[in-house]
N, C-alpha and C. Protein backbone atom coordinates (compact mmCIF):
# COMPACT_ATOMS: atom_id res chain seq x y z
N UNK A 1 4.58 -19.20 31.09
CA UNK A 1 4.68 -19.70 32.44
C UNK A 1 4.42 -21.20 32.41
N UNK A 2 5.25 -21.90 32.71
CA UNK A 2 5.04 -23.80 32.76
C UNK A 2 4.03 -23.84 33.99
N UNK A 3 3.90 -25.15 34.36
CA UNK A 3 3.04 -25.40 35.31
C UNK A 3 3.29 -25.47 36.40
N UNK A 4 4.87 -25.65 36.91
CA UNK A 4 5.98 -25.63 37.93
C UNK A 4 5.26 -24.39 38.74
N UNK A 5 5.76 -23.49 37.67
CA UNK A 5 6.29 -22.27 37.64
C UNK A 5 4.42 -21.32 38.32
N UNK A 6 3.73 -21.95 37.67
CA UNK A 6 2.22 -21.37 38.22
C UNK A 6 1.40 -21.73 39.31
N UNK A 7 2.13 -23.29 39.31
CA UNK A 7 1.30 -23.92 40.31
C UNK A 7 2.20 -22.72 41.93
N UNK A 8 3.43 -23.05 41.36
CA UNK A 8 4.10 -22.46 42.58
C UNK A 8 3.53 -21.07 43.20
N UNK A 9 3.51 -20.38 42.24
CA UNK A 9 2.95 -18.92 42.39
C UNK A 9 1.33 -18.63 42.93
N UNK A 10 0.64 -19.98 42.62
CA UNK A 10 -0.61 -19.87 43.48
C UNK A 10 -1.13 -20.66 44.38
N UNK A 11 0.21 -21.58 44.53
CA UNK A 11 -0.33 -22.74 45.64
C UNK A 11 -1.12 -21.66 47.03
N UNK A 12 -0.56 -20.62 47.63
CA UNK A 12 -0.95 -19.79 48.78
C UNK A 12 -1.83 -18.92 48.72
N UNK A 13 -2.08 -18.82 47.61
CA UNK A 13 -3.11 -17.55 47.36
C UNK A 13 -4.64 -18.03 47.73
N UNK A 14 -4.96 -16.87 48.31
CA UNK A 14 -6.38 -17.36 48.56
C UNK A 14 -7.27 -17.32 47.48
N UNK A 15 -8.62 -18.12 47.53
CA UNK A 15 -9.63 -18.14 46.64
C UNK A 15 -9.79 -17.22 45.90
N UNK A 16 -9.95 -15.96 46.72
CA UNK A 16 -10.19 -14.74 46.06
C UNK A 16 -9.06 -14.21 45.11
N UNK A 17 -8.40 -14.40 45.56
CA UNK A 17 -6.82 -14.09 44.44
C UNK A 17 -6.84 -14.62 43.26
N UNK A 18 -7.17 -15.92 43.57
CA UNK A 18 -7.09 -16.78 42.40
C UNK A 18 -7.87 -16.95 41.09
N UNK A 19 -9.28 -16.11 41.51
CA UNK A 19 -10.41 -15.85 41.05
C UNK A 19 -10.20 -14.66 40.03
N UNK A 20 -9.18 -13.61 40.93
CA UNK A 20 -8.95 -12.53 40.29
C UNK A 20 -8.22 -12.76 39.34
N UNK A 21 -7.04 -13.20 39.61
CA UNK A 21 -6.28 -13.75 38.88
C UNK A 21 -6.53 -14.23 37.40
N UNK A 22 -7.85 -15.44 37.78
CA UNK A 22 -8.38 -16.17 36.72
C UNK A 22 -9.22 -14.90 35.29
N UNK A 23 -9.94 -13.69 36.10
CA UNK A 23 -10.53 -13.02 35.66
C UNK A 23 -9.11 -11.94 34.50
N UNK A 24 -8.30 -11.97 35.66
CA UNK A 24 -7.29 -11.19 34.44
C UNK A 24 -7.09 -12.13 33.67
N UNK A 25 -6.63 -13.21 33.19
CA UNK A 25 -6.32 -14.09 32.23
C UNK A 25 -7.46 -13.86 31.07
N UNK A 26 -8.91 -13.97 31.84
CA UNK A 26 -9.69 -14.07 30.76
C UNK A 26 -9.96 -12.42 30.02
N UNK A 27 -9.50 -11.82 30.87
CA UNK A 27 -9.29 -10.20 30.27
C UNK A 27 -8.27 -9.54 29.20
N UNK A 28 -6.89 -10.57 29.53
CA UNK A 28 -5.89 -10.86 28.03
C UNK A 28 -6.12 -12.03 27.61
N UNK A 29 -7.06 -12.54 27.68
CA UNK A 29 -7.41 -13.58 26.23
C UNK A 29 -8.39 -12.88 25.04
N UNK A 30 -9.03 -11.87 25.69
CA UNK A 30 -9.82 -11.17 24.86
C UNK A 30 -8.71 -10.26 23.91
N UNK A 31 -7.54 -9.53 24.07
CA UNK A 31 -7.05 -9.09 23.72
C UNK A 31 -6.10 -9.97 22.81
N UNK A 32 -5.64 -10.77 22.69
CA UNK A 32 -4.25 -11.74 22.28
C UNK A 32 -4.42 -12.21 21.16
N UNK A 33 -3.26 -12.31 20.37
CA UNK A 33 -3.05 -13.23 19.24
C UNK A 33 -3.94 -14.91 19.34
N UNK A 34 -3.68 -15.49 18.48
CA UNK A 34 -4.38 -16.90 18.76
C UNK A 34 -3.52 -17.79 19.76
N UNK A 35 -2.13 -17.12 19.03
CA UNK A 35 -0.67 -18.15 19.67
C UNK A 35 -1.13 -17.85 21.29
N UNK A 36 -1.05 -16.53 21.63
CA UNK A 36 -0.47 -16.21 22.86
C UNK A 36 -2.25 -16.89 23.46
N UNK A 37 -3.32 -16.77 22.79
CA UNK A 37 -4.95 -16.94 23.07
C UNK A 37 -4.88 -18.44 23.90
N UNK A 38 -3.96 -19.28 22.98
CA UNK A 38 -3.50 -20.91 23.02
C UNK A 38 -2.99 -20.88 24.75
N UNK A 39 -1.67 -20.45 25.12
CA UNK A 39 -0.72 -20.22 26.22
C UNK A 39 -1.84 -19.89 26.85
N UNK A 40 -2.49 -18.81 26.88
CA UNK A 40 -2.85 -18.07 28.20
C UNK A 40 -4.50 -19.15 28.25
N UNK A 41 -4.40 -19.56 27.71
CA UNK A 41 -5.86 -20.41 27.89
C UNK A 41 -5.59 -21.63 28.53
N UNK A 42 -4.83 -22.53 28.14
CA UNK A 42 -4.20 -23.79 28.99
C UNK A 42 -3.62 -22.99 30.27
N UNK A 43 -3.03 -21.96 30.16
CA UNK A 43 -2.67 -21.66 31.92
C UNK A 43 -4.07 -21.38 32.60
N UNK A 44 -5.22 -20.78 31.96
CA UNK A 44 -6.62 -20.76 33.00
C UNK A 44 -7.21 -22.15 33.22
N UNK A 45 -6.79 -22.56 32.20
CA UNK A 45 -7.36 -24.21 32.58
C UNK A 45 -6.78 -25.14 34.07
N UNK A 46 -5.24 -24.92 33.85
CA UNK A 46 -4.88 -25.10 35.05
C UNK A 46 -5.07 -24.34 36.24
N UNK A 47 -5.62 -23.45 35.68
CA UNK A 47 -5.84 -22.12 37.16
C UNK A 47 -7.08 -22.58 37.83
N UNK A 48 -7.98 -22.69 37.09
CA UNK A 48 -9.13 -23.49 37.26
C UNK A 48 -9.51 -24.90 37.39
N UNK A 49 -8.59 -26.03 37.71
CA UNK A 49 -8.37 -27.03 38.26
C UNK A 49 -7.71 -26.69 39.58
N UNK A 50 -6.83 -26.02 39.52
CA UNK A 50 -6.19 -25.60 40.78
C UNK A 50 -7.28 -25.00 41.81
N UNK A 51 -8.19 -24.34 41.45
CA UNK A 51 -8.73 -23.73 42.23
C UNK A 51 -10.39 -24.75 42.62
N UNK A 52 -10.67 -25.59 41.92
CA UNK A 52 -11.37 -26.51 42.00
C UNK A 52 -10.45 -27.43 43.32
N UNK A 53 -9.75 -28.33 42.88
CA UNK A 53 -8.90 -28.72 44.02
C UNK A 53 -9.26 -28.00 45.49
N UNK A 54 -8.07 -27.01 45.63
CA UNK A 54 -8.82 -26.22 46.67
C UNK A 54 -9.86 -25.88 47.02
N UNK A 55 -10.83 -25.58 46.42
CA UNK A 55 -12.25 -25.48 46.78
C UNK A 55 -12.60 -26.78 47.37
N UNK A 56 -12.61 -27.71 46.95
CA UNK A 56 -12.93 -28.94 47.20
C UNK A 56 -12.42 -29.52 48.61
N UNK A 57 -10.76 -29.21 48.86
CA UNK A 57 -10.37 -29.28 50.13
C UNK A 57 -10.72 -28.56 51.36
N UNK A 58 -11.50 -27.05 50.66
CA UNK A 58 -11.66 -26.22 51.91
C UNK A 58 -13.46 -26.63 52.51
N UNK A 59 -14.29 -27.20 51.34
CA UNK A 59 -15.90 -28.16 51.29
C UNK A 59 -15.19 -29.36 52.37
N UNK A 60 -14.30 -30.12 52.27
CA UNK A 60 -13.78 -31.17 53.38
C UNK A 60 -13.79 -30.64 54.35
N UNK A 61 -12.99 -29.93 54.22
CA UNK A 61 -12.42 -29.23 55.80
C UNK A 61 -14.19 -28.76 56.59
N UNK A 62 -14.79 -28.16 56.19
CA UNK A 62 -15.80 -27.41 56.43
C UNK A 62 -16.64 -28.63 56.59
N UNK A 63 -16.77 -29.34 56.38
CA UNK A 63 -17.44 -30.53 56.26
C UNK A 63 -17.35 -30.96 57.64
N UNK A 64 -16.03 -31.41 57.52
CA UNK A 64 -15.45 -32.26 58.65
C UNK A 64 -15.40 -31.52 60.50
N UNK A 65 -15.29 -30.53 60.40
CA UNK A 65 -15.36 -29.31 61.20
C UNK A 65 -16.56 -29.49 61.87
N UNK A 66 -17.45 -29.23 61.25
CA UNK A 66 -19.42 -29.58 61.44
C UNK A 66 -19.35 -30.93 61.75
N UNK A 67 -18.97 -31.96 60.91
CA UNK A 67 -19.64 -33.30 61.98
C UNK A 67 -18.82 -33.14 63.16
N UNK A 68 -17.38 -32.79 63.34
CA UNK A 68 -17.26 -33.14 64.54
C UNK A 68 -17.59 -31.94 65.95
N UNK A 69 -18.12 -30.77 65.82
CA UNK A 69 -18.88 -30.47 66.59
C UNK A 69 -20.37 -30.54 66.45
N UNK A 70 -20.97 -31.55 65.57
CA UNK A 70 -22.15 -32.49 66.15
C UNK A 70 -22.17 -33.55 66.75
N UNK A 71 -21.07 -33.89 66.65
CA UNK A 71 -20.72 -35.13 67.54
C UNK A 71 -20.37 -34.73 68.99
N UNK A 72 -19.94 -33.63 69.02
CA UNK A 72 -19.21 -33.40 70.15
C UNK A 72 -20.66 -32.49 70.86
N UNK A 73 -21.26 -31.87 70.68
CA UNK A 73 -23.00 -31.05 70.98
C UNK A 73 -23.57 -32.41 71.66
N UNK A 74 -23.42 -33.48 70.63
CA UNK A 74 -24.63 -34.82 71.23
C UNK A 74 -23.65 -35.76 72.15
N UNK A 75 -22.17 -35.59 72.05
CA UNK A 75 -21.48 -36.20 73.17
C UNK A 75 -21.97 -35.67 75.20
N UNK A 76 -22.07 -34.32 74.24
CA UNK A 76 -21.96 -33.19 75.51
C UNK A 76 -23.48 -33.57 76.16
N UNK A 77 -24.31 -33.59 75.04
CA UNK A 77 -26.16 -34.13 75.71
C UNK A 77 -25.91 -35.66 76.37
N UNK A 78 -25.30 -36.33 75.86
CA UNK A 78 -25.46 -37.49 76.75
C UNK A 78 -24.69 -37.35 77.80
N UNK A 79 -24.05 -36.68 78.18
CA UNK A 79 -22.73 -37.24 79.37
C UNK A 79 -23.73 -36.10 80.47
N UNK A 80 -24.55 -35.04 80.30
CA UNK A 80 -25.76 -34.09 80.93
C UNK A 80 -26.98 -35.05 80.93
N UNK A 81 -27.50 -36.02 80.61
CA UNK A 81 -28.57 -37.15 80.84
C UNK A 81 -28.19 -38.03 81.62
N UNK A 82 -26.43 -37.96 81.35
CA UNK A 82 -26.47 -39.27 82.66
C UNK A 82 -25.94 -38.43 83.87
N UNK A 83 -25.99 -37.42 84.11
CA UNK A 83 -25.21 -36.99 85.24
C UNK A 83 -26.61 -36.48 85.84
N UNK A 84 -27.88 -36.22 85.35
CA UNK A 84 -29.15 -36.03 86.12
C UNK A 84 -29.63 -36.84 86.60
């Protein structure tokens, strides 16, 4: 599988998929020749950047989510201080 070809197949998958995913790989690496040990090991490597990435975007997102309903909690307290 190239990288085209993998990235494509897990750009949508959720975390959990990908995890699984990652876990079967490391379940036929235990089994495999060295050759095929080689292949299927650089594809977890990318599986596992891939999924770092994403993780990392969904820590933003989650991030970003929270400050802006703290901002918006202490918008809401001041605009209730000045209206008393």
């Amino acid at each position: 599988m190239n990288e085209k070809n993998l990235l494509a197949d897990i750009e949508n998958k959720s975390l959990e998929e990908l995890k699984n995913l990652a876990n079967k790989i490391i379940d036929n690496l235990e089994k495999k020749s060295l050759e095929d040990f080689v292949q299927n090991y650089q594809e977890l490597i990318k599986l596992n950047n891939f999924i770092e990435k994403k993780f990392q975007q969904k820590t933003k997102l989650i991030s970003k989510n929270t400050k802006d309903k703290i901002d918006q909690i202490i918008s809401n307290g001041k605009k209730t201080k000045k209206t008393i």
